[in-house]
Protein backbone atom coordinates (compact mmCIF):
# COMPACT_ATOMS: atom_id res chain seq x y z
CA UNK A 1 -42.70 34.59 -141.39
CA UNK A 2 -44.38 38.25 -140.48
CA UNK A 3 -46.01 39.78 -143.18
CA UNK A 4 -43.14 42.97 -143.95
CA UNK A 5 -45.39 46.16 -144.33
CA UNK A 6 -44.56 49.42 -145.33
CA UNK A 7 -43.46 52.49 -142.88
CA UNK A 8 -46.98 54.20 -144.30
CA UNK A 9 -48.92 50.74 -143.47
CA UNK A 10 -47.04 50.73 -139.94
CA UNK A 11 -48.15 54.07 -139.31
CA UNK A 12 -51.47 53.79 -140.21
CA UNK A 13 -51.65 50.67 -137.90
CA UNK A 14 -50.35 52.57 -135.22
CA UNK A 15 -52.15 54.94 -135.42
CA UNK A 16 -55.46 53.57 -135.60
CA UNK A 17 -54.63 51.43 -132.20
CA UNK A 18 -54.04 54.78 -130.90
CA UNK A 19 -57.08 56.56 -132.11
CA UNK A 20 -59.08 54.00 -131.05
CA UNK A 21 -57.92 54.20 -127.85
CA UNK A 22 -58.77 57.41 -127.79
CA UNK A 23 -61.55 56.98 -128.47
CA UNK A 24 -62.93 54.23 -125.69
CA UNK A 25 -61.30 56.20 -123.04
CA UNK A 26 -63.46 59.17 -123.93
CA UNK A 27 -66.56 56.97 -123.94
CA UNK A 28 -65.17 55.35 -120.76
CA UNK A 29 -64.40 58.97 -119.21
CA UNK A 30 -67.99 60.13 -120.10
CA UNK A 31 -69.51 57.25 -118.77
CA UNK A 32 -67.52 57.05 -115.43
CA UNK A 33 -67.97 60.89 -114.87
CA UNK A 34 -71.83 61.29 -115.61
CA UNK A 35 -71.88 57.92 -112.98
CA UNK A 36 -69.57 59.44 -110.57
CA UNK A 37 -71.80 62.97 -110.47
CA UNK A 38 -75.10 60.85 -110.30
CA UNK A 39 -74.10 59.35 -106.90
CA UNK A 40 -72.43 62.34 -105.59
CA UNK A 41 -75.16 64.27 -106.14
CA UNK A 42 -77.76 61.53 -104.54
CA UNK A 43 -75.27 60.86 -101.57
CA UNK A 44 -74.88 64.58 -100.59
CA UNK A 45 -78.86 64.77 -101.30
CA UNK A 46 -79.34 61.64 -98.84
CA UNK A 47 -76.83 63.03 -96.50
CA UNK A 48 -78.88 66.54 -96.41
CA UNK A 49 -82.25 64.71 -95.91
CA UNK A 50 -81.11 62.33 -92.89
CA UNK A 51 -80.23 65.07 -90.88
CA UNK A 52 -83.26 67.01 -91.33
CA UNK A 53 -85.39 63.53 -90.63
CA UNK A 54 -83.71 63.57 -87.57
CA UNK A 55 -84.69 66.45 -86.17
CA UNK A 56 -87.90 66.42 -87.45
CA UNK A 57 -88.82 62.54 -86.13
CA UNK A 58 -86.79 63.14 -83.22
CA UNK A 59 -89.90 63.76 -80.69
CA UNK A 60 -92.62 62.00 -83.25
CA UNK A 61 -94.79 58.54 -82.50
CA UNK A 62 -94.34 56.65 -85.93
CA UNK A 63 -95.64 53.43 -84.29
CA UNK A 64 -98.57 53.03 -86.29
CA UNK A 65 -97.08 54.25 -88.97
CA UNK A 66 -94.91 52.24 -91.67
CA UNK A 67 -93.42 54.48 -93.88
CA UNK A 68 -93.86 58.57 -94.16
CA UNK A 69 -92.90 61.17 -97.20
CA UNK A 70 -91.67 64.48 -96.38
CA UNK A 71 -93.41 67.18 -98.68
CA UNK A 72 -91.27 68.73 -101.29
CA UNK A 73 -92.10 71.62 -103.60
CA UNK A 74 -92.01 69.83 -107.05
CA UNK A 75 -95.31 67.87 -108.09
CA UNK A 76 -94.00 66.49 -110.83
CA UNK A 77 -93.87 62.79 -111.73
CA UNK A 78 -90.03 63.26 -111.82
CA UNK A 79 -89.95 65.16 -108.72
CA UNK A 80 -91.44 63.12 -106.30
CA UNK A 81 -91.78 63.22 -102.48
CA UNK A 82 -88.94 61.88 -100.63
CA UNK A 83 -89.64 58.99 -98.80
CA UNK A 84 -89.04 57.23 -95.22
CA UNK A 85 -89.81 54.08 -94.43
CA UNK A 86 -89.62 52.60 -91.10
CA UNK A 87 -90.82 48.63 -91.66
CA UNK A 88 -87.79 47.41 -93.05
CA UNK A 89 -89.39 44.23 -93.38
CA UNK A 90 -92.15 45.13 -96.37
CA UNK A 91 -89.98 47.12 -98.42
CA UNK A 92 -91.13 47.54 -101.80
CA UNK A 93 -91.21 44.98 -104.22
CA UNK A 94 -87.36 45.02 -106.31
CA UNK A 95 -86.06 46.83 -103.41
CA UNK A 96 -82.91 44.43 -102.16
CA UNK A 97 -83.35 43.23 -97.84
CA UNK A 98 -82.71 45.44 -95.27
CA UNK A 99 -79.78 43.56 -94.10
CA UNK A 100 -78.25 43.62 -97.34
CA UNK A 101 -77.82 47.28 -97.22
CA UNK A 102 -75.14 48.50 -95.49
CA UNK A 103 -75.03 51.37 -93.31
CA UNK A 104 -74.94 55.25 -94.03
CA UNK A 105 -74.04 54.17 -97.99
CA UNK A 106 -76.21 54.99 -101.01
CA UNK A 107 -77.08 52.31 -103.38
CA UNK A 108 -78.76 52.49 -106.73
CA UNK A 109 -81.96 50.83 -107.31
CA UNK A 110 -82.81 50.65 -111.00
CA UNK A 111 -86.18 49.46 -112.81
CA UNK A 112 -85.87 48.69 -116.45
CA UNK A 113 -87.06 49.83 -118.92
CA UNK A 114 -89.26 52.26 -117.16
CA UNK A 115 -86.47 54.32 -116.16
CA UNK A 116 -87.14 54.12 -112.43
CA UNK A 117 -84.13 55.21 -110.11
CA UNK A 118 -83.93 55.43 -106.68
CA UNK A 119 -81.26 56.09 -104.41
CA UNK A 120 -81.70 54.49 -100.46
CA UNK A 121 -79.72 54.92 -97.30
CA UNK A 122 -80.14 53.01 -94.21
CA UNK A 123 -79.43 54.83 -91.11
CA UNK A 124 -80.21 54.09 -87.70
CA UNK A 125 -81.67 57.25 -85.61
CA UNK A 126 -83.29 58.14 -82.63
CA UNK A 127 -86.89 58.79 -82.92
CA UNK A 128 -89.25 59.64 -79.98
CA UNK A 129 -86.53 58.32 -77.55
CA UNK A 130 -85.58 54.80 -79.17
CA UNK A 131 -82.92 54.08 -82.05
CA UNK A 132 -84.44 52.84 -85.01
CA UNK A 133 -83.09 51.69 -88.16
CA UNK A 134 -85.09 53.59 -90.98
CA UNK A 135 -84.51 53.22 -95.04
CA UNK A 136 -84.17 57.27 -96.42
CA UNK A 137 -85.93 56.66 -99.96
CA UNK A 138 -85.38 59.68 -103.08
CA UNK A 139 -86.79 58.98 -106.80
CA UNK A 140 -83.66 59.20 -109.16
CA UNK A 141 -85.82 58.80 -111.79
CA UNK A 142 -85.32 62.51 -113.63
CA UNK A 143 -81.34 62.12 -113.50
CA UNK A 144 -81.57 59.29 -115.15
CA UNK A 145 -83.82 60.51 -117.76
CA UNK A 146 -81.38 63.64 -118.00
CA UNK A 147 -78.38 60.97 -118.22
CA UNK A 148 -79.85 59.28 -121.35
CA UNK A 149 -80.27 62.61 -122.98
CA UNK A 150 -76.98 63.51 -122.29
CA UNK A 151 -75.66 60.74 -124.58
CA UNK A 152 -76.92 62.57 -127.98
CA UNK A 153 -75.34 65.79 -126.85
CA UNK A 154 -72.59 64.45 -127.38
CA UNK A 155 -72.32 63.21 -130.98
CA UNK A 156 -70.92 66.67 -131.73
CA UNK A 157 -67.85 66.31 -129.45
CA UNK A 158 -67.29 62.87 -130.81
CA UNK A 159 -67.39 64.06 -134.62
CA UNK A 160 -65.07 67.26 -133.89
CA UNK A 161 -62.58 64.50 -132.29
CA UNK A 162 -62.73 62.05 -135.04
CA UNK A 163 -62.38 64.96 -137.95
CA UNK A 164 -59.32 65.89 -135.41
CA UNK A 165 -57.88 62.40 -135.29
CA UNK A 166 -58.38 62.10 -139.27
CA UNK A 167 -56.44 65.16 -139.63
CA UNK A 168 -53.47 63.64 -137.84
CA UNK A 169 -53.38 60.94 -139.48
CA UNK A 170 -53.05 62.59 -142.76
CA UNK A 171 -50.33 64.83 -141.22
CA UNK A 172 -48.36 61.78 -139.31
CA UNK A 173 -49.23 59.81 -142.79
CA UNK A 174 -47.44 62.88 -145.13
CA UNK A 175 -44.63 63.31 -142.36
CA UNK A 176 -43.82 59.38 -142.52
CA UNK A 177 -43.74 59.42 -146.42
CA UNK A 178 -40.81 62.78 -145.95
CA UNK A 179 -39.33 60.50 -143.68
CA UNK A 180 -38.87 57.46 -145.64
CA UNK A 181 -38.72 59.01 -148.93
CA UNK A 182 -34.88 59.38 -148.59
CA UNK A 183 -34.16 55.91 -147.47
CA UNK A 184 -36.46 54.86 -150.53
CA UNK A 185 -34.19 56.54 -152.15
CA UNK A 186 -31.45 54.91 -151.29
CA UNK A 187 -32.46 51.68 -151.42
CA UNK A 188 -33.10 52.18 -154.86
CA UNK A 189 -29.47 53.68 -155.85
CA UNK A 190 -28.01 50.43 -153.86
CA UNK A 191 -29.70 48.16 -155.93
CA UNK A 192 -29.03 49.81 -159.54
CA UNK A 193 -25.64 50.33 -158.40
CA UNK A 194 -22.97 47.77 -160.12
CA UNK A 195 -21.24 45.39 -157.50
CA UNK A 196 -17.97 46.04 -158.82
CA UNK A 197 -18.83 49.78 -157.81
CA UNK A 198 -17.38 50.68 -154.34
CA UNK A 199 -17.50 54.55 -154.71
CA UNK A 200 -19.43 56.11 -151.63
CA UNK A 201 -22.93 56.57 -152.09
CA UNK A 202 -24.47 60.41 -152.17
CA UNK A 203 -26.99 61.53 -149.65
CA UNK A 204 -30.60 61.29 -151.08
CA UNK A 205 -33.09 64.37 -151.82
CA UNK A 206 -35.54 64.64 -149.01
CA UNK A 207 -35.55 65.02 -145.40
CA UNK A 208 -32.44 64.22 -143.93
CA UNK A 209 -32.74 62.85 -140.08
CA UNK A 210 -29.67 61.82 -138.11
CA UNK A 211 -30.65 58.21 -137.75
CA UNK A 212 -30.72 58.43 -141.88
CA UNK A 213 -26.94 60.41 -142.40
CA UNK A 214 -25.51 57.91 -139.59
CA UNK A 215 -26.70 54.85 -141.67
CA UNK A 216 -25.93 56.24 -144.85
CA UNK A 217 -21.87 56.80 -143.39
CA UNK A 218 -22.16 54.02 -141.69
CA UNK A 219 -22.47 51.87 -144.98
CA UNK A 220 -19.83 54.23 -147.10
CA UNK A 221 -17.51 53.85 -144.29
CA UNK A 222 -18.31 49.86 -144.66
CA UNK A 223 -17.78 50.23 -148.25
CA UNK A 224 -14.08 51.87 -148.29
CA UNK A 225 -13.39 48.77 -145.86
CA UNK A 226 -14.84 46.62 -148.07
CA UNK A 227 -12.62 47.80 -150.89
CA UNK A 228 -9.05 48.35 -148.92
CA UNK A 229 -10.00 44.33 -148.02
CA UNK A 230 -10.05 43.91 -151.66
CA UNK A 231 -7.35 45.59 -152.54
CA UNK A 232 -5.28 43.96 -150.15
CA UNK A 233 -6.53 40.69 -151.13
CA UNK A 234 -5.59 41.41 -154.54
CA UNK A 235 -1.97 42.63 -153.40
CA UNK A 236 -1.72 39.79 -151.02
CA UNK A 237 -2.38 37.44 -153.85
CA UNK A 238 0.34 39.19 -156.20
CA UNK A 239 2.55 38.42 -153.28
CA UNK A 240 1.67 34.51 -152.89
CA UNK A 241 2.23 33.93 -156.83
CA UNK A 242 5.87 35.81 -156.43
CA UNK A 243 6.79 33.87 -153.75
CA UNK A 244 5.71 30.21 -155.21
CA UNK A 245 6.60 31.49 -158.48
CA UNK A 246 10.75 31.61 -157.14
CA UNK A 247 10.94 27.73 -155.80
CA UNK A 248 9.07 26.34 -158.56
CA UNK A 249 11.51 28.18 -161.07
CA UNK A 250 14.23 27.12 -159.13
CA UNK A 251 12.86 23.03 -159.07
CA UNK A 252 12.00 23.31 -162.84
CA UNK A 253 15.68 24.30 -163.83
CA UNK A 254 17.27 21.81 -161.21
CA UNK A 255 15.08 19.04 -163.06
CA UNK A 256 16.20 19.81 -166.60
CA UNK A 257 19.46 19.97 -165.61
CA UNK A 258 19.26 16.47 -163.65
CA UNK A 259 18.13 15.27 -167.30
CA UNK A 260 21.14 16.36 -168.84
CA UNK A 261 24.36 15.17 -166.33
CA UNK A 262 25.76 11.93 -164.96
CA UNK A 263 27.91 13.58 -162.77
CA UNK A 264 27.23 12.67 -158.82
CA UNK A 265 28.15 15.64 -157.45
CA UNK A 266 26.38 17.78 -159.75
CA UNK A 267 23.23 15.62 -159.55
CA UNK A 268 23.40 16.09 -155.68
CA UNK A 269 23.84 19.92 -156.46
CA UNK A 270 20.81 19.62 -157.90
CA UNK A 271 18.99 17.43 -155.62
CA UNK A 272 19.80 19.80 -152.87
CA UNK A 273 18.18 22.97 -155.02
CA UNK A 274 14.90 20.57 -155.03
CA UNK A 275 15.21 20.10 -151.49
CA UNK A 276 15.47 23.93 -150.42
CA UNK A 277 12.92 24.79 -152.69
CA UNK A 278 10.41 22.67 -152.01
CA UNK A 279 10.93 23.23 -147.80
CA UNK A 280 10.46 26.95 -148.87
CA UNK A 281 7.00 25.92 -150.61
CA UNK A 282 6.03 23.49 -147.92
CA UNK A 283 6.91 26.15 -145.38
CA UNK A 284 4.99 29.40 -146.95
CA UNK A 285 2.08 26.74 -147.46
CA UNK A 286 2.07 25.83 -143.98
CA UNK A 287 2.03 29.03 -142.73
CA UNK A 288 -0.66 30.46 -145.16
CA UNK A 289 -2.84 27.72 -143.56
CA UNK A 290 -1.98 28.40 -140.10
CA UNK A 291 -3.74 31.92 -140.55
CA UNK A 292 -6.65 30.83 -141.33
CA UNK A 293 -7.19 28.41 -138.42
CA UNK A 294 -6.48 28.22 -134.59
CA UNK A 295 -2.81 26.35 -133.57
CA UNK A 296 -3.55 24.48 -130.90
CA UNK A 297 -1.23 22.29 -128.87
CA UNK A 298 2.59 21.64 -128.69
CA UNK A 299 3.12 24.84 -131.51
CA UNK A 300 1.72 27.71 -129.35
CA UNK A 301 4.42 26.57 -126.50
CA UNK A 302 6.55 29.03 -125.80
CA UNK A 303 9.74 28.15 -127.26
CA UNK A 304 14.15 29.68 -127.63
CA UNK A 305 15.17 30.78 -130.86
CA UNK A 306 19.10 30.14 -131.18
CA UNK A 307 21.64 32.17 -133.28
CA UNK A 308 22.01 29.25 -135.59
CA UNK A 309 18.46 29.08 -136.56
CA UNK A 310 18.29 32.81 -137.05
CA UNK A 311 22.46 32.06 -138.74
CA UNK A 312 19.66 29.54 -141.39
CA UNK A 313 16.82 31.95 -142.15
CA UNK A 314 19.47 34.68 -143.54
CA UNK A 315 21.62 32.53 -145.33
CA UNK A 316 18.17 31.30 -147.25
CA UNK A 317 18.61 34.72 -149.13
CA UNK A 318 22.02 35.51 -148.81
CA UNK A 319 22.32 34.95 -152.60
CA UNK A 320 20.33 38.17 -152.73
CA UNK A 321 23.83 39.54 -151.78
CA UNK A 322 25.36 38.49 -154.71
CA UNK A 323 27.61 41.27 -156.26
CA UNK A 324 26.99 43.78 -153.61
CA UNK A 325 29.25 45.52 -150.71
CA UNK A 326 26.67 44.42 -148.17
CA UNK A 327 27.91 42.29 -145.11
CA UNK A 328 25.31 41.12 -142.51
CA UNK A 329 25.79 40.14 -138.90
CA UNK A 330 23.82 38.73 -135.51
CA UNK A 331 23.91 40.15 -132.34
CA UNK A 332 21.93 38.35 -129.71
CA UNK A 333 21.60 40.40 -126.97
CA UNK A 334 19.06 37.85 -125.17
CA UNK A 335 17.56 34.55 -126.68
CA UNK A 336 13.77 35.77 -127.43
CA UNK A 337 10.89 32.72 -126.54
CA UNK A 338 7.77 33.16 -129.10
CA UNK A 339 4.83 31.30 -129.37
CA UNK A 340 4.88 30.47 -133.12
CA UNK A 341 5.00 27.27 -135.31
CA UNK A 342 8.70 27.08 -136.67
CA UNK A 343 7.45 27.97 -140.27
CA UNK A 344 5.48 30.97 -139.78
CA UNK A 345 8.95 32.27 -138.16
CA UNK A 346 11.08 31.44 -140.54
CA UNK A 347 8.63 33.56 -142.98
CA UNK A 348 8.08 35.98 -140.88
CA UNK A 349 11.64 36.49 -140.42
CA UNK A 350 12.67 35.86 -143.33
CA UNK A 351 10.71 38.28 -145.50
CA UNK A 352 12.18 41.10 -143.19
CA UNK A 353 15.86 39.96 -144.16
CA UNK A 354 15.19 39.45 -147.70
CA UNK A 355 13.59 42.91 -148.12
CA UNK A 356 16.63 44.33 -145.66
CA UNK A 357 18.99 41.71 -148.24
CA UNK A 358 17.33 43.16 -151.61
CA UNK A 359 16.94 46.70 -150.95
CA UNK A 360 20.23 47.10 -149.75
CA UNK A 361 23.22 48.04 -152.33
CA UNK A 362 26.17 48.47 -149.87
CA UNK A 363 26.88 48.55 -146.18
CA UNK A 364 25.39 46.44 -143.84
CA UNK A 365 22.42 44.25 -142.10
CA UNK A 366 21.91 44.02 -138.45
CA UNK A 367 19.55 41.02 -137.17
CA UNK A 368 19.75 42.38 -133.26
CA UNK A 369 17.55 39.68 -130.76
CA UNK A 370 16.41 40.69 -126.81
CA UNK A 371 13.97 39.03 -125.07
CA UNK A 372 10.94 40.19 -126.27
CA UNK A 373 11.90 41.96 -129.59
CA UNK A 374 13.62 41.10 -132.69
CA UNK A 375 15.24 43.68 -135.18
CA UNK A 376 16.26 43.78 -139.03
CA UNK A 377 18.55 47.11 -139.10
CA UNK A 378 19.72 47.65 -142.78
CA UNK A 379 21.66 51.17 -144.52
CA UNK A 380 19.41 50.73 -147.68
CA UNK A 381 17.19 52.81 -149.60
CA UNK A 382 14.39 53.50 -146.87
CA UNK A 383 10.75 53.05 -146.90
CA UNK A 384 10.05 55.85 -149.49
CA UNK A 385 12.17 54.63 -152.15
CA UNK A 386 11.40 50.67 -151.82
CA UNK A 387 7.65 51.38 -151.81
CA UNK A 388 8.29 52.19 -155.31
CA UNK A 389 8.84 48.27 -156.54
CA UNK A 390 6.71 45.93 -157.23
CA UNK A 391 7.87 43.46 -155.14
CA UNK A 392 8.44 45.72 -152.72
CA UNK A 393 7.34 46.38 -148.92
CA UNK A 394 4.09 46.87 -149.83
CA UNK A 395 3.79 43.09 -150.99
CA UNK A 396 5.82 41.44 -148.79
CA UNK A 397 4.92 42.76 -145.73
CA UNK A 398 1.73 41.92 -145.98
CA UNK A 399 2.29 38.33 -144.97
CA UNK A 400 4.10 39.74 -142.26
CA UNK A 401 1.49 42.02 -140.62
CA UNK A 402 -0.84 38.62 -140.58
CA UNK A 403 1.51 36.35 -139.08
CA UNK A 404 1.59 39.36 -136.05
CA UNK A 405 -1.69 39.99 -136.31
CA UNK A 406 -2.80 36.50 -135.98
CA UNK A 407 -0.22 35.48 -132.93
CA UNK A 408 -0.57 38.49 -131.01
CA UNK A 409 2.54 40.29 -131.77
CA UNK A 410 3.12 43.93 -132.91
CA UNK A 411 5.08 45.36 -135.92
CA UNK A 412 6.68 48.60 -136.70
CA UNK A 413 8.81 49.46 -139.33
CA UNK A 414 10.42 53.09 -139.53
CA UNK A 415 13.42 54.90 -141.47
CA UNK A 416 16.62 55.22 -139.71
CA UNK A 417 18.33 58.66 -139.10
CA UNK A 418 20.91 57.85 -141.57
CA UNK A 419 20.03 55.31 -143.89
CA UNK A 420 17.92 52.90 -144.65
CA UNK A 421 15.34 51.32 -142.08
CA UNK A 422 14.54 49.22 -139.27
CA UNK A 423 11.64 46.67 -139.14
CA UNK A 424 11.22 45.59 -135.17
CA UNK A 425 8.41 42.73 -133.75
CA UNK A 426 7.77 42.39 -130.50
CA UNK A 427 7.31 38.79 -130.14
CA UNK A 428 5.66 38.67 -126.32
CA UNK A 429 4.90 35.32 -125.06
């Protein structure tokens, strides 16, 4: 694994790649440019003295003669005579073969460590009638001595650039530390903060940057998730215990009582209580299960539901009924086909008739079926006032906002006009 470093240790990484790059492209620049003038200036100089040679050698017998140096006015030792040689076969020693030399080009010739430069051209030329290939010859030798003192001259530029890129670095250095102060910060209120504590965090003193105020909303926003997940965990879990808590009531009292009768028909009474019961627990622990992994197979098929299996799920809480001027009916308008294992329907369907059932003190229920939707139509209390229990719609509809959720369906539930409310799924296949 990487080494982590700092946002300080990053920048000053960083930043020294960049100042050292700097840094060899201004010794690069200075090296290339002082190179560049050095054969400009010899070329044009070359260039100058070839057509003056020929004019001057144009008419001139240079038989006997193997090389020739036109006069100049320095007499210096760095300002020597330019020279001309016409035996291209005895050049000086060091200096490369004629026919190595191409054509109207200046080369370099350098002797170290004397500091001897010359510049040569090779041009051919008429002289006293005939073309002649002659080599134009200048001593560089001063230029280069001026190059080499160039290179001291410019310590000073090189010092005013590195105090320049020191200076930036303590300014890029102090902005980075404003910059990561705040996320610092808040690092460090994350990790004294309790786990339990899902409040929103507060923005950090410092320098606030988009980037930081996105993240920092980002995570809040992740937080308040976090805790409605939580808290509907916690409500989903009340709901489970209710609705295992019922049956297992129910199979407790039907087994004492089996304990104290001989009677046949009262033992199968009893027996039968067991049986319903424990369907109902097998059926709400089926489904749970089938939410938390993918159906596959013969249960996703798309399959009728009848008016006698929707007749079953409401009589399953019809004794919710009990004492009250509430009749319930089925109109099936159009068989609906749904994609659902048989017990996730039946408690999907069933916790919308046993909250229309319980919440519902006289009038009636209406379980209405077309193709594609399904409707529990009650004159009860209404949303407003049935929110209020605690085993209200708030609990129980919990379960059935997963079992949409989790085979594609959608679920509204609304007040009616009048009275009471109307909880419709749209079971498309």
């Amino acid at each position: 694994m990487k080494p982590i470093r700092s946002a300080k240790q990053v920048t000053f990484l960083y930043f020294s790649i960049v100042a050292f790059a700097i840094i060899v492209i201004h010794a690069s620049v200075f090296t290339i440019t002082t190179e560049q003038m050095e054969y400009i200036y010899a070329h044009n100089r070359l260039g100058k003295i070839k057509s003056y040679a020929k004019q001057e050698l144009a008419s001139n017998d240079i038989d006997d003669q193997a090389s020739i140096e036109l006069q100049t006015q320095g007499k210096t030792d760095f300002d020597r005579n330019i020279k001309i040689y016409f035996d291209l076969d005895n050049l000086p020693e060091g200096f490369p073969k004629a026919t190595q030399i191409p054509y109207d080009e200046s080369i370099e010739i350098e002797f170290e460590p004397t500091l001897q430069a010359y510049f040569v051209m090779k041009v051919n030329m008429a002289i006293n009638g005939e073309l002649k290939d002659v080599l134009l010859v200048i001593d560089n030798s001063l230029y280069e001595n001026s190059e080499e003192q160039l290179l001291p001259n410019q310590v000073k530029p090189i010092v005013i650039s590195f105090l320049l890129l020191l200076t930036s670095l303590l300014v890029v250095l102090k902005i980075s530390e404003r910059l990561t102060q705040p996320i610092s910060s808040f690092a460090k209120t994350l990790a004294e903060k309790s786990p339990d504590d899902l409040t929103p965090l507060p923005f950090p003193d410092g320098t606030y940057t988009k980037e930081l105020l996105k993240m920092i909303d980002t995570f809040n926003h992740y937080q308040s998730r976090i805790n409605a997940l939580l808290e509907r965990e916690r409500s989903f879990n009340r709901y489970i215990s209710h609705e295992l808590r019922s049956p297992l009531m129910v199979m407790s009292g039907a087994i004492t009582l089996l304990g104290e009768s001989n009677d046949p028909k009262f033992i199968d009474k009893q027996r039968q209580r067991l049986r319903k019961s424990s369907k109902q627990m097998e059926e709400f622990i089926e489904t749970l299960l089938s939410l938390s992994k993918v159906q596959e197979g013969i249960d996703l098929l798309p399959r009728q539901i009848s008016e006698s299996e929707l007749k079953n799920i409401a009589i399953a809480h019809e004794h919710l009924l009990k004492n009250k001027a509430v009749d319930w009916r089925i109109i099936v308008n159009s068989s609906p086909a749904v994609n659902i294992p048989e017990a996730a329907f039946h408690i999907l369907l069933g916790n919308l008739i046993k909250n229309a059932f319980l919440y519902t003190q006289q009038g009636h229920v209406t379980i209405v079926t077309t193709q594609q939707t399904i409707q529990v139509i009650d004159s009860g209390m209404g949303l407003n006032e049935s929110n209020s229990k605690p085993e209200g719609f708030g609990l129980g509809l919990l379960l059935v906002k997963d079992i949409c959720h989790r085979y594609g369906w959608s679920f509204e539930l609304k007040n009616n006009d009048v009275s009471g409310c109307t909880a419709t799924i749209s079971c498309m296949t």
